[in-house]
N, C-alpha and C. Protein backbone atom coordinates (compact mmCIF):
# COMPACT_ATOMS: atom_id res chain seq x y z
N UNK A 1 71.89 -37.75 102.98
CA UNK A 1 71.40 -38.84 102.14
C UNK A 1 69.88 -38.96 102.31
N UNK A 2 69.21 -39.22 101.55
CA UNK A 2 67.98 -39.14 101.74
C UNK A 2 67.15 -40.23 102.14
N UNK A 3 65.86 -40.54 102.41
CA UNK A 3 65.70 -41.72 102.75
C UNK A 3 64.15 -41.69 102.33
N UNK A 4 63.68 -43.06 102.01
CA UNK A 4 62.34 -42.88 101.40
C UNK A 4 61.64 -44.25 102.57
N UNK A 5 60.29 -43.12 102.34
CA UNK A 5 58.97 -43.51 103.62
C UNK A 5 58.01 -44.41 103.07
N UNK A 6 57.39 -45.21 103.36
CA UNK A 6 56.46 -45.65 102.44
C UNK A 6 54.61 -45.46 103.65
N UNK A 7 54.03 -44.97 102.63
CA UNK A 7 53.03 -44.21 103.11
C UNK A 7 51.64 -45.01 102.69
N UNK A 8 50.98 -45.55 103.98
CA UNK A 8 49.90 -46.93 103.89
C UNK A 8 49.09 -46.23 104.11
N UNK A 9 47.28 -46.44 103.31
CA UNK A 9 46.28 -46.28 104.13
C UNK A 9 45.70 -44.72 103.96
N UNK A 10 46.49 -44.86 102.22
CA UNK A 10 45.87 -43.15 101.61
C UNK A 10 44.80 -43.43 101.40
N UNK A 11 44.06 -41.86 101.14
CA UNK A 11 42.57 -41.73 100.88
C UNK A 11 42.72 -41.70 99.32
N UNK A 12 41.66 -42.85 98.09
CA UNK A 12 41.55 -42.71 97.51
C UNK A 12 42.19 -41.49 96.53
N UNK A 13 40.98 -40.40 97.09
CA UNK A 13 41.19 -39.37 96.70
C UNK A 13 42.50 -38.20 96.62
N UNK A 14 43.44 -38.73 97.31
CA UNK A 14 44.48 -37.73 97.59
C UNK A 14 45.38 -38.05 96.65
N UNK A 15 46.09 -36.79 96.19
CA UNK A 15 46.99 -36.75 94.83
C UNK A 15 48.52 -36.74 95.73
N UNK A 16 49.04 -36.45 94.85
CA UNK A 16 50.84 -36.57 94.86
C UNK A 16 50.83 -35.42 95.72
N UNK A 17 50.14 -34.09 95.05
CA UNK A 17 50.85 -32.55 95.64
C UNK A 17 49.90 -32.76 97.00
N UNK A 18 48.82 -33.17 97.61
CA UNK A 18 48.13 -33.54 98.86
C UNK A 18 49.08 -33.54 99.87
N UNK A 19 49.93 -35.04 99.01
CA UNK A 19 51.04 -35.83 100.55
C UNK A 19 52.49 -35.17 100.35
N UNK A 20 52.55 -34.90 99.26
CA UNK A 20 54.16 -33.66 99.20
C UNK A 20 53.38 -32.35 100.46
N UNK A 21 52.41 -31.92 100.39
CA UNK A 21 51.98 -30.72 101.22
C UNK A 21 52.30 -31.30 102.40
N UNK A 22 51.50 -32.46 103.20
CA UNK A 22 51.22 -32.56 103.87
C UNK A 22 52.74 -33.18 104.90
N UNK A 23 54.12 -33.58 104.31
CA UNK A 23 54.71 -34.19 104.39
C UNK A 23 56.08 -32.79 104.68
N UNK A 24 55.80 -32.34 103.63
CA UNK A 24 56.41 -30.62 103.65
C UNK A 24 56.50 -29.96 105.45
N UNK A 25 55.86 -30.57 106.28
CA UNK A 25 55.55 -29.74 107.35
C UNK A 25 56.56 -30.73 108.33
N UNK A 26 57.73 -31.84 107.48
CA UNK A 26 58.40 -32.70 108.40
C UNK A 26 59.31 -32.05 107.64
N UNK A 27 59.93 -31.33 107.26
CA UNK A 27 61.00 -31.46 106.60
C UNK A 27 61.27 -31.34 104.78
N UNK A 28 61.88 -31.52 104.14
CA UNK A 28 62.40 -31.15 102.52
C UNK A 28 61.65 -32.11 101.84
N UNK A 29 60.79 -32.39 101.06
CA UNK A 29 60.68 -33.48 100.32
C UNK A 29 61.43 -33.72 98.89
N UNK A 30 61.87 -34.75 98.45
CA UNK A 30 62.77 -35.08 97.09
C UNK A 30 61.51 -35.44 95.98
N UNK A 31 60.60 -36.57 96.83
CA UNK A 31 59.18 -37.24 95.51
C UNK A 31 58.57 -37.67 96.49
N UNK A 32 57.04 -37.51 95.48
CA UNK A 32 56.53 -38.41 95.99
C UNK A 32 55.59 -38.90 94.96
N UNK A 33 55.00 -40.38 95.50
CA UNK A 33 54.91 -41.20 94.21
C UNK A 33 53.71 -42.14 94.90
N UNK A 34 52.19 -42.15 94.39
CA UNK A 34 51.21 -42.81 94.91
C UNK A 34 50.96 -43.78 93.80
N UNK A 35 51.04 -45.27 94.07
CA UNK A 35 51.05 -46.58 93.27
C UNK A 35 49.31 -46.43 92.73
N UNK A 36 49.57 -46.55 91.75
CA UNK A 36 48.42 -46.65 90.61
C UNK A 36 48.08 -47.82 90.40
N UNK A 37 46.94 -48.69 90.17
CA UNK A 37 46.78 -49.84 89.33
C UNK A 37 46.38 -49.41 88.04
N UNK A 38 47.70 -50.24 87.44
CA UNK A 38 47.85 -50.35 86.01
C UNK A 38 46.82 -50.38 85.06
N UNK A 39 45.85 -51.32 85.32
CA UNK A 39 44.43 -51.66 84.67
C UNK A 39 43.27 -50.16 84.74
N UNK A 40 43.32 -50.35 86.21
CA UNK A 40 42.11 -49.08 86.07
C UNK A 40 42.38 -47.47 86.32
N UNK A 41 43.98 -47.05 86.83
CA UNK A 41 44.53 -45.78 86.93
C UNK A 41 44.19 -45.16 88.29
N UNK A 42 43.68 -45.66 89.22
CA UNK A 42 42.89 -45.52 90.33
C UNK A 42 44.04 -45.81 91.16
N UNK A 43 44.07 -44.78 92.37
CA UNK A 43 45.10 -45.23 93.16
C UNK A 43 44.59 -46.26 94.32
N UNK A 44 46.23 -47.11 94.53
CA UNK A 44 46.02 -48.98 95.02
C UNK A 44 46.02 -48.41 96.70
N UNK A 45 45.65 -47.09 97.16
CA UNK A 45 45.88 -47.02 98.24
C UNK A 45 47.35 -46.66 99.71
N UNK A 46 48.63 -46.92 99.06
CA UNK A 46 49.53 -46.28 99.40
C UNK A 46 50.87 -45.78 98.27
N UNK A 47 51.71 -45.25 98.68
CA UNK A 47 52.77 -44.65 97.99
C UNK A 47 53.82 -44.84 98.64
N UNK A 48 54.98 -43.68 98.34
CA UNK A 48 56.36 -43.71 98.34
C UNK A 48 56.58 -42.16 98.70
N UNK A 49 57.32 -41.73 99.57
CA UNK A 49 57.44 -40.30 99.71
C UNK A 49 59.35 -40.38 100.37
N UNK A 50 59.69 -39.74 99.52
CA UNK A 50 61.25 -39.83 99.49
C UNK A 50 61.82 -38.19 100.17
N UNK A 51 61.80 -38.29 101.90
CA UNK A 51 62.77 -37.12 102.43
C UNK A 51 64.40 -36.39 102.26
N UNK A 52 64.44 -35.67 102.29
CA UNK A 52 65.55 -35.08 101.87
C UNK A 52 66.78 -35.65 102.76
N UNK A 53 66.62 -36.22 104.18
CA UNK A 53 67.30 -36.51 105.43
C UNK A 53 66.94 -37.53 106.10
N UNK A 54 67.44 -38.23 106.96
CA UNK A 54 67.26 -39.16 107.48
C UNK A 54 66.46 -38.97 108.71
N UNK A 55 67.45 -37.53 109.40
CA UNK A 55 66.17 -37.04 110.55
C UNK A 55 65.11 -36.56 110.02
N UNK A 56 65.15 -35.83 108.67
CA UNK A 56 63.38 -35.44 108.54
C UNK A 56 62.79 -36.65 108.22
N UNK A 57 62.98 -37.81 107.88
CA UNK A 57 62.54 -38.96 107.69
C UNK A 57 61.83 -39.35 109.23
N UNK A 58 63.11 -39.73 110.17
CA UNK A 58 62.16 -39.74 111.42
C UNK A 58 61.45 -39.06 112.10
N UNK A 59 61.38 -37.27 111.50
CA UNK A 59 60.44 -36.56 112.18
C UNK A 59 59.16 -36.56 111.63
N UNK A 60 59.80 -36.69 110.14
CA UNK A 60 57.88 -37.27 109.49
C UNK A 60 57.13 -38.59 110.18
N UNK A 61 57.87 -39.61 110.25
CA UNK A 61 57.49 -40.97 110.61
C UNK A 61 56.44 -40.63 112.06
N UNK A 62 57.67 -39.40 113.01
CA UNK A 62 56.99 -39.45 114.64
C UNK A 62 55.72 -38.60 114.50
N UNK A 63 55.48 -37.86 113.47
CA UNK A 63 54.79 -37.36 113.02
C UNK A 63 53.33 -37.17 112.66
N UNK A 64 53.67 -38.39 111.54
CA UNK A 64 52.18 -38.63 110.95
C UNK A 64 52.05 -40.23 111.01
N UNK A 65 52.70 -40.55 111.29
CA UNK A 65 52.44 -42.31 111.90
C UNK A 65 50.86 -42.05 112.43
N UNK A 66 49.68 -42.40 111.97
CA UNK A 66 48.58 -42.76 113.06
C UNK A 66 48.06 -41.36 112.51
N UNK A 67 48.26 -40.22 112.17
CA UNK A 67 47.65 -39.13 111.98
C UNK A 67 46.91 -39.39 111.08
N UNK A 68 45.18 -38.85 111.26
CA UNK A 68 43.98 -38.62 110.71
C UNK A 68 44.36 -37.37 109.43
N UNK A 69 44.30 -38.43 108.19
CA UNK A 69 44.57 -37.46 106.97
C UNK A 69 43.35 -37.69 105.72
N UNK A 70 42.59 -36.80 105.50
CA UNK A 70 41.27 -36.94 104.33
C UNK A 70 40.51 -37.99 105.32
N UNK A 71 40.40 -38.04 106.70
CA UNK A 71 39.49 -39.45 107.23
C UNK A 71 39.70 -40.44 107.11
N UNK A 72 41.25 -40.68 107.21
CA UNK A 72 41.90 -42.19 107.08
C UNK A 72 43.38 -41.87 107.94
N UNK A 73 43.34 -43.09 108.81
CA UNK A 73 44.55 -42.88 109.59
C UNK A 73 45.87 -43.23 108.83
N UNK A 74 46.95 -42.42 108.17
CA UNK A 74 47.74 -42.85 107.88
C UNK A 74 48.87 -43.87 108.49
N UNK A 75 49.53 -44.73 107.56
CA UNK A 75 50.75 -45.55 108.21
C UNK A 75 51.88 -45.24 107.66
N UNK A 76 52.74 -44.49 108.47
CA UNK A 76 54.13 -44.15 107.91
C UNK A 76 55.40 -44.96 108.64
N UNK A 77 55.88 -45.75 107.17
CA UNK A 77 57.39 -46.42 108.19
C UNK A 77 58.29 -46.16 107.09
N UNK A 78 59.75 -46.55 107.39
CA UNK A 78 60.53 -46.78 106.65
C UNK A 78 60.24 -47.93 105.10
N UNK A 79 60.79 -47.17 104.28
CA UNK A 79 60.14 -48.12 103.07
C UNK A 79 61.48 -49.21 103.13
N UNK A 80 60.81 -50.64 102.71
CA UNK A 80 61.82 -51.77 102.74
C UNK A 80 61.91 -52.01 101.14
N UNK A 81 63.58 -51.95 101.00
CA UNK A 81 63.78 -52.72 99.93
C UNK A 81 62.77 -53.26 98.87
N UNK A 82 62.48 -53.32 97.51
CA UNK A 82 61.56 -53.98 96.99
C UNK A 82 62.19 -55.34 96.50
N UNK A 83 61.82 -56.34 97.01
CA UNK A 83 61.55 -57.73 96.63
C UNK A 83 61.95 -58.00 95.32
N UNK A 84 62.66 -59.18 94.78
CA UNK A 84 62.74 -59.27 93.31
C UNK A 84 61.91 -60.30 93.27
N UNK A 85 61.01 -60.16 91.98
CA UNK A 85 60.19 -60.59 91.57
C UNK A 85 60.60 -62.42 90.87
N UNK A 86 59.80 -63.24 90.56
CA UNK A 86 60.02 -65.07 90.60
C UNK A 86 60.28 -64.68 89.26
N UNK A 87 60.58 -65.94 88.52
CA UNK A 87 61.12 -66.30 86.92
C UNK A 87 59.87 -65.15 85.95
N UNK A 88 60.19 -65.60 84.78
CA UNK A 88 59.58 -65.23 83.89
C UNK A 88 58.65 -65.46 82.92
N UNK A 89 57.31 -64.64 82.94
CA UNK A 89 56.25 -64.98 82.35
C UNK A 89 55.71 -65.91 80.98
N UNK A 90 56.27 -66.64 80.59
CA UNK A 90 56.29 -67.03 78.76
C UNK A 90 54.70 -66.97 78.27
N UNK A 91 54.16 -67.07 78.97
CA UNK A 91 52.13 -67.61 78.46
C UNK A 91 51.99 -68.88 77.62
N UNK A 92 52.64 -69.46 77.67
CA UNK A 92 52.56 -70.60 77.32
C UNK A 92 51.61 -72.19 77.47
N UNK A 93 51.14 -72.85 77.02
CA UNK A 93 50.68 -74.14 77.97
C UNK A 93 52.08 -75.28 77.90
N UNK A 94 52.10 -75.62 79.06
CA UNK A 94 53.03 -77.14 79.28
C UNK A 94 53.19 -78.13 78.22
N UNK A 95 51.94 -78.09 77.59
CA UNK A 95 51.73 -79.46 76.69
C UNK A 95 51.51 -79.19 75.17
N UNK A 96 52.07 -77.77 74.74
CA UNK A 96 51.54 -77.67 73.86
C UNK A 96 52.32 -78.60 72.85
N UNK A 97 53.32 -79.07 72.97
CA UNK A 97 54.42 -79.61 71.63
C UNK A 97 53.85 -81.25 72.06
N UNK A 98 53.00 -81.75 72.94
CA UNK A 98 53.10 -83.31 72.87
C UNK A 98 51.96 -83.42 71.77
């Protein structure tokens, strides 16, 4: 079963195939996926990197936890669940019908 890492404290500059390379040297990788902001396309600084195994998961983690990657210490843990997000947006004002 596979298990996905979530990867803090990328360098700007580093692409998808960078941290698939660099991640490749723990084990199988399935994806990997560096969060973009929407507005400017620029990456927000960490991602998602999804192992093939649970132990290559923890051998990546013992791995590169703290390892100096492009001149930035990476943070690798288990990725948590994503959060569901509060009600829904309308754009509205409160007062518009008084």
């Amino acid at each position: 079963m596979s298990q996905k890492l979530y990867v803090g404290n990328l360098p700007f500059a580093a692409s998808e195939e960078d941290l698939k390379n660099l991640f490749t040297e723990a084990g199988s990788v399935e994806s990997v996926k560096i969060v973009v902001d929407s507005y400017t396309g620029r990456s927000r600084g960490f991602g998602f990197v999804e192992m093939a195994s649970k132990a290559e998961a923890e051998k990546a983690i013992s791995m590169l936890n703290g390892k100096t990657f492009m001149e930035r210490a990476l943070v690798v843990n288990e990725a948590r669940p994503q959060k569901k997000r509060g009600g829904e947006f309308r754009g509205g004002r409160r007062d518009r019908n008084r």
